[in-house]
C-alpha atoms as a PDB file:
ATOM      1  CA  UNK A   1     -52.223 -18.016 -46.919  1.00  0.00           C
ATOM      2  CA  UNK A   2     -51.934 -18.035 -43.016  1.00  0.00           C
ATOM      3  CA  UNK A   3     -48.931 -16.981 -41.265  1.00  0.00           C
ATOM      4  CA  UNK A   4     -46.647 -19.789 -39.743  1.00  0.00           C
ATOM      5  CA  UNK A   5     -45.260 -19.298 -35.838  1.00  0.00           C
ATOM      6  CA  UNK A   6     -42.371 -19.826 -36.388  1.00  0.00           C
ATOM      7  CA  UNK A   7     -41.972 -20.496 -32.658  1.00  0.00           C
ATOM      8  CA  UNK A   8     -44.586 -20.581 -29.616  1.00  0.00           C
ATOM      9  CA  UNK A   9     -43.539 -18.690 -26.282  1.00  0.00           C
ATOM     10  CA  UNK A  10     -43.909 -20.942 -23.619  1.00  0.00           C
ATOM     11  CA  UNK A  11     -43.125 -20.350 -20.247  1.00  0.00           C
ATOM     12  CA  UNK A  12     -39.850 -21.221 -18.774  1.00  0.00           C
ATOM     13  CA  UNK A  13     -40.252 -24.647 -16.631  1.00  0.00           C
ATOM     14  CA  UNK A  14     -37.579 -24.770 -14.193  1.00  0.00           C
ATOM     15  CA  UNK A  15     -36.704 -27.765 -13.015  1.00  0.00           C
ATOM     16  CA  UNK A  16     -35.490 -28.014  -8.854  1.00  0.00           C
ATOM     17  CA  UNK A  17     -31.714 -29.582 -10.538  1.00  0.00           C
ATOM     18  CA  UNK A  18     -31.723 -26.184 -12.832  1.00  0.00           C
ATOM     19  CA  UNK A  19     -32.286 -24.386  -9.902  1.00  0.00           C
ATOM     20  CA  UNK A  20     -29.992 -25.795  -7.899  1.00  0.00           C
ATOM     21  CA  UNK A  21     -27.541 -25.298 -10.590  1.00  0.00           C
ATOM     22  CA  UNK A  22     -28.041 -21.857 -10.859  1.00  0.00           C
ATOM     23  CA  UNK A  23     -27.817 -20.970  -7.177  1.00  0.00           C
ATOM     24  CA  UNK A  24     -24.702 -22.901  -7.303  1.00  0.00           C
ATOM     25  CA  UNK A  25     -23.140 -21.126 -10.347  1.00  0.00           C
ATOM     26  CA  UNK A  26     -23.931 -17.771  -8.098  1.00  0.00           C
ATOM     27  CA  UNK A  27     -22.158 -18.882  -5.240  1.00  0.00           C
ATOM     28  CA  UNK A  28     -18.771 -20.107  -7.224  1.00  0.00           C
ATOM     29  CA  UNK A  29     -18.743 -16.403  -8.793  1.00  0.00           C
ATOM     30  CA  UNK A  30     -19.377 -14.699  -5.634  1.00  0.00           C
ATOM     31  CA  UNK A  31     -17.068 -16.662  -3.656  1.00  0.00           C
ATOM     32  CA  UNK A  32     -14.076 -16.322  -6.593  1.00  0.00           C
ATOM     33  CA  UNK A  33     -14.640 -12.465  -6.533  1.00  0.00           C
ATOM     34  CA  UNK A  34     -13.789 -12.804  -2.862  1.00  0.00           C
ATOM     35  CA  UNK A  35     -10.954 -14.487  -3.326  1.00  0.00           C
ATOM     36  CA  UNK A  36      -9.447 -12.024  -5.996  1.00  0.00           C
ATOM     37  CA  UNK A  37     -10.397  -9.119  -3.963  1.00  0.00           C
ATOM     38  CA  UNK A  38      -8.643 -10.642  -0.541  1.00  0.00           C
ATOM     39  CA  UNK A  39      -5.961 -11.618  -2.368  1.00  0.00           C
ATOM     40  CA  UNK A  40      -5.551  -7.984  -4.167  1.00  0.00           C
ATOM     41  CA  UNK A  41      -6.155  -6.535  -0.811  1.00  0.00           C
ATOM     42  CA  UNK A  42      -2.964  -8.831   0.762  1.00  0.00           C
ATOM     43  CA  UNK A  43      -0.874  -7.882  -1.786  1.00  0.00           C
ATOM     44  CA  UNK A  44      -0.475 -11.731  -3.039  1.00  0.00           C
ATOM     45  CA  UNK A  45      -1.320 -10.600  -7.122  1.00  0.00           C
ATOM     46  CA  UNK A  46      -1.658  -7.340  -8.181  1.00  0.00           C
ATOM     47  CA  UNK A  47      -4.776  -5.921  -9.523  1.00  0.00           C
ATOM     48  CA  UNK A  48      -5.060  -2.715 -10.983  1.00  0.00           C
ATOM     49  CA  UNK A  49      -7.272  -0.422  -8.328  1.00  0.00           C
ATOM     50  CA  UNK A  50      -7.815  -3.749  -6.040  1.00  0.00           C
ATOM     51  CA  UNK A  51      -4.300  -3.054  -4.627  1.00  0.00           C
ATOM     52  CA  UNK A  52      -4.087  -1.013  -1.993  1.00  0.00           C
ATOM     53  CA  UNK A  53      -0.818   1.610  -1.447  1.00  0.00           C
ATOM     54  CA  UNK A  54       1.649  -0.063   1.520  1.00  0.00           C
ATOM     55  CA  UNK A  55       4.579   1.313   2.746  1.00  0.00           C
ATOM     56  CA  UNK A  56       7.366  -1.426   4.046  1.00  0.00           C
ATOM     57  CA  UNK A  57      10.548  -1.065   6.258  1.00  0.00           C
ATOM     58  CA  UNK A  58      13.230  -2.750   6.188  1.00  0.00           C
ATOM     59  CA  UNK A  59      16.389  -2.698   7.988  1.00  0.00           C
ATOM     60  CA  UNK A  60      14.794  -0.416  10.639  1.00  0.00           C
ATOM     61  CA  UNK A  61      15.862  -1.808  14.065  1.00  0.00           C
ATOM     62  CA  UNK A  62      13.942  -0.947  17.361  1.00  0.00           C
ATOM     63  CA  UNK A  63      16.869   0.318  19.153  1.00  0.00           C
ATOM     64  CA  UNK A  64      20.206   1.943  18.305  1.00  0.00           C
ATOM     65  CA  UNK A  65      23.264   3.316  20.497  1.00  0.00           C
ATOM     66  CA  UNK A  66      23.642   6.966  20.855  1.00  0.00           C
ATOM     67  CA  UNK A  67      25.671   8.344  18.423  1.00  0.00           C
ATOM     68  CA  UNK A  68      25.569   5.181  16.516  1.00  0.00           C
ATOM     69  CA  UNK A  69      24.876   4.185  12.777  1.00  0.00           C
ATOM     70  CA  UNK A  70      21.444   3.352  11.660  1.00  0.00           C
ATOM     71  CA  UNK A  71      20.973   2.093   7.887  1.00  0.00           C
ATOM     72  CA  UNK A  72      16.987   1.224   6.952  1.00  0.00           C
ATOM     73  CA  UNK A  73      15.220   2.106   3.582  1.00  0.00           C
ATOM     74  CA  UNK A  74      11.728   2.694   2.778  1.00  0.00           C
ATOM     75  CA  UNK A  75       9.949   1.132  -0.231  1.00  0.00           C
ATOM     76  CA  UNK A  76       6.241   1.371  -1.900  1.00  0.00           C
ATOM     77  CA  UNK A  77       4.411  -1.047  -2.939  1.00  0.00           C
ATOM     78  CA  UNK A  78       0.566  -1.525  -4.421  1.00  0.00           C
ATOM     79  CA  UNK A  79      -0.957   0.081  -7.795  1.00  0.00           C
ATOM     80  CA  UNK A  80      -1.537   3.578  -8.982  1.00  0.00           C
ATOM     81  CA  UNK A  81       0.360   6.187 -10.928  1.00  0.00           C
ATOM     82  CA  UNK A  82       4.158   7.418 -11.302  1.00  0.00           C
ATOM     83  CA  UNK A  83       3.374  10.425  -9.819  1.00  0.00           C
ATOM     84  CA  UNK A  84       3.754  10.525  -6.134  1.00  0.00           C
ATOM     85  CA  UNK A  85       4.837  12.820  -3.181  1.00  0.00           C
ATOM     86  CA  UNK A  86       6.835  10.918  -0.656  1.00  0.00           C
ATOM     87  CA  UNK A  87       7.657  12.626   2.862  1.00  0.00           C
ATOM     88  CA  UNK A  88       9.818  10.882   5.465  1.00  0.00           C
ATOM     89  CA  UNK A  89      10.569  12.475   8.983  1.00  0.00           C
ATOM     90  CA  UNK A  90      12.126  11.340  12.176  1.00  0.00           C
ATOM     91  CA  UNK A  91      10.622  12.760  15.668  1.00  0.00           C
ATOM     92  CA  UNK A  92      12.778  12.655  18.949  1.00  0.00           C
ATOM     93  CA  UNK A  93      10.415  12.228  22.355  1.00  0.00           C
ATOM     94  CA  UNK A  94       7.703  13.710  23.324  1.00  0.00           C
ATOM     95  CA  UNK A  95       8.480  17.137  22.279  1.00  0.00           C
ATOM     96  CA  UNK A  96       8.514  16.473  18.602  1.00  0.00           C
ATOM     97  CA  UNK A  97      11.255  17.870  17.434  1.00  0.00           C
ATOM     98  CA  UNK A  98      12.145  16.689  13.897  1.00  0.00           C
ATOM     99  CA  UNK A  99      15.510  15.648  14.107  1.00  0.00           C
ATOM    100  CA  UNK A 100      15.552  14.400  10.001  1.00  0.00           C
ATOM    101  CA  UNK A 101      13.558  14.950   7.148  1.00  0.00           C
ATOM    102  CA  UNK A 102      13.583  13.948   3.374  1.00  0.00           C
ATOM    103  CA  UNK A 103      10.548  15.150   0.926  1.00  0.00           C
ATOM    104  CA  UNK A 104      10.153  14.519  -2.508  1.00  0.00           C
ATOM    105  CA  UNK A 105       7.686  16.248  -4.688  1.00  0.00           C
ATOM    106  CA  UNK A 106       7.402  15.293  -8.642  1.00  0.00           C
ATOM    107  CA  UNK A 107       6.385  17.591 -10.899  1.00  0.00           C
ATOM    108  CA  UNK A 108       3.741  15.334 -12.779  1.00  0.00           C
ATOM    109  CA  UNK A 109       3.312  18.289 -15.438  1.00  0.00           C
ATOM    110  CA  UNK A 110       6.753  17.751 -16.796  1.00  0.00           C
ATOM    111  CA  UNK A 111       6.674  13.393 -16.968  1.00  0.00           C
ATOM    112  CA  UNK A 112       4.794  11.129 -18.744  1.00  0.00           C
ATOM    113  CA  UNK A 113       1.880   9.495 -16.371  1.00  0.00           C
ATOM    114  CA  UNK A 114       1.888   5.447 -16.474  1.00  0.00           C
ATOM    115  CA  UNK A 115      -0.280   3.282 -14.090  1.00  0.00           C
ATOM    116  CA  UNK A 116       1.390   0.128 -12.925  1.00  0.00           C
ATOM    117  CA  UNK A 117       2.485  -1.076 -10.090  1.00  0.00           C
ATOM    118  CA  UNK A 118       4.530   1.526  -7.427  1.00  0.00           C
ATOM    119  CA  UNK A 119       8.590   0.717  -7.739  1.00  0.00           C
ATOM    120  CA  UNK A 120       9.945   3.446  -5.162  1.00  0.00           C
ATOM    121  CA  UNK A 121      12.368   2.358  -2.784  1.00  0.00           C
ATOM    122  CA  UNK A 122      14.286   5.538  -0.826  1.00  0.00           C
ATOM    123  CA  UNK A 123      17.708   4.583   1.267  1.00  0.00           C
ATOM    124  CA  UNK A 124      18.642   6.295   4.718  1.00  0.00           C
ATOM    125  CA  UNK A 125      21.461   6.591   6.650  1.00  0.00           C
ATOM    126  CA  UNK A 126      22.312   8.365   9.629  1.00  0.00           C
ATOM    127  CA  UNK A 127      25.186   8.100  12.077  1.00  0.00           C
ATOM    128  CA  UNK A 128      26.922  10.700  14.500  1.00  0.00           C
ATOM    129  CA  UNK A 129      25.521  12.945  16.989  1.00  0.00           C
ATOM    130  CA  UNK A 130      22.895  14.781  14.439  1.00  0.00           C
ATOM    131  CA  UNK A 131      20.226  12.282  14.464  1.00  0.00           C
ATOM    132  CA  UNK A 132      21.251  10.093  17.382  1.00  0.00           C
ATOM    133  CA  UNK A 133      22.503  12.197  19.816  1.00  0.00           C
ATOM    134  CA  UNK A 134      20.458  11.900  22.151  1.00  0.00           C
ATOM    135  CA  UNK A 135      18.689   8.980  24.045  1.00  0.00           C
ATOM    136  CA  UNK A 136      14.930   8.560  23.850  1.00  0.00           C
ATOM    137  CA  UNK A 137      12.000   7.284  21.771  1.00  0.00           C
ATOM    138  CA  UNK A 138      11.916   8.577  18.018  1.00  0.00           C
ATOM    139  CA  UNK A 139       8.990   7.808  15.333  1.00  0.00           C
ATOM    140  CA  UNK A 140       9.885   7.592  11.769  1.00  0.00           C
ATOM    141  CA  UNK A 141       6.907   9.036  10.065  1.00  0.00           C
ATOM    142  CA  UNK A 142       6.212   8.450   6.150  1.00  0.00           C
ATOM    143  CA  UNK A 143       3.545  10.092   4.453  1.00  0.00           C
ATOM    144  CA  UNK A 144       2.899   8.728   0.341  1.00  0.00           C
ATOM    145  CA  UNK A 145       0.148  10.912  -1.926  1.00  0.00           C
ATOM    146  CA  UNK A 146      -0.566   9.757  -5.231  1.00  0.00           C
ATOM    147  CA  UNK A 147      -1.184  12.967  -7.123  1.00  0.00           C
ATOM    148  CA  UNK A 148      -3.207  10.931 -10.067  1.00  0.00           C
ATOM    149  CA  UNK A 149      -4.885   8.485  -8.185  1.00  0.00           C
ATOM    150  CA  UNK A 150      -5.635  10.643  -4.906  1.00  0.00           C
ATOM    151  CA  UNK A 151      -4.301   7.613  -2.669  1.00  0.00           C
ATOM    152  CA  UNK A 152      -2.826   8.913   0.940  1.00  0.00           C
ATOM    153  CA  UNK A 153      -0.369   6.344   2.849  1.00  0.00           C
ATOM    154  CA  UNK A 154       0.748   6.843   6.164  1.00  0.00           C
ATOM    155  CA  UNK A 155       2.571   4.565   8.221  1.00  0.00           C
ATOM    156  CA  UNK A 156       4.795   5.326  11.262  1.00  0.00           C
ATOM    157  CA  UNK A 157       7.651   3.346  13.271  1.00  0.00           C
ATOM    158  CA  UNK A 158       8.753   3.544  16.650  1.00  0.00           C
ATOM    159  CA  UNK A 159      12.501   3.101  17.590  1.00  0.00           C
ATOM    160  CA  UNK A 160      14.827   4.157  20.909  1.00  0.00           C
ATOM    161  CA  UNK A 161      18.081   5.121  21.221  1.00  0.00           C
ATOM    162  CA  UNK A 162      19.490   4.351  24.383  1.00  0.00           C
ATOM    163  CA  UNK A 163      22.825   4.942  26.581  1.00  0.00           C
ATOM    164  CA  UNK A 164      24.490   1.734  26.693  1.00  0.00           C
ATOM    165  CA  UNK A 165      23.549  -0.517  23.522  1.00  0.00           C
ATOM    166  CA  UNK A 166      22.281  -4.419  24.479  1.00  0.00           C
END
């Protein structure tokens, strides 16, 4: 009794129309793992560790009266962890003197640690002679650190407070 092949190895014959098909298969995958990344990277969907960490103003006006009221707030946006440090600071002129500050420091020991997407938004107002006392150019500095993730955000905003208010 012989043994039976059940099957003979022939080489592979590929056609130019199977090649083309398979070069264009490529391409479609490349290109639509461009797209998702681009569109991760703009913020338009959010993708777990695609997303980058972006730090939006709103309300924040580019110049004020002295001694006036200024009402902005501050929110986070992108993908990482619930445990973040968030630092805000306003700088008068040139000299740099910090004429408000808020920091916030959680204490990831003591919460439970959840990846999603970042939902911080902080308020701020400021009105009187404290913050706006005097005219000049101030920066708003923020600085975000996500203590799980290791993700550092900075962004900074420029706004003057002047004499007579246009």
């Amino acid at each position: 009794m012989t043994r039976k092949k059940l099957w003979k190895h022939r080489p592979l014959k590929s056609s130019p129309l199977k090649k083309r098909v398979i070069v264009l298969t490529s391409a479609v995958a490349v290109a639509a793992v461009g797209i998702l990344v681009a569109m991760a990277q703009s913020h338009a969907i959010l993708v777990p560790y695609l997303t980058p960490m972006r730090i939006e103003f709103v309300g924040l006006e580019s110049e004020y009266p002295v001694n006036g009221t200024m009402n902005y707030s501050i929110s986070v946006r992108g993908h990482g962890s619930n445990c973040i440090d968030f630092q805000a600071q306003m700088i008068r002129g040139m000299d740099k003197e910090r004429v408000a500050y808020f920091g916030e420091v959680q204490d990831c020991r003591k919460i439970e640690i959840v990846h999603g997407p970042y939902n911080y938004t902080k308020s701020f107002t400021y009105s009187g002679s404290t913050v706006l006392g005097v005219a000049g150019s101030y920066q708003v500095l923020v600085n975000v650190h996500d203590q799980i993730t290791d993700q550092n955000h900075s962004e900074m905003r420029s706004f003057i407070v002047v004499e007579e208010f246009s």
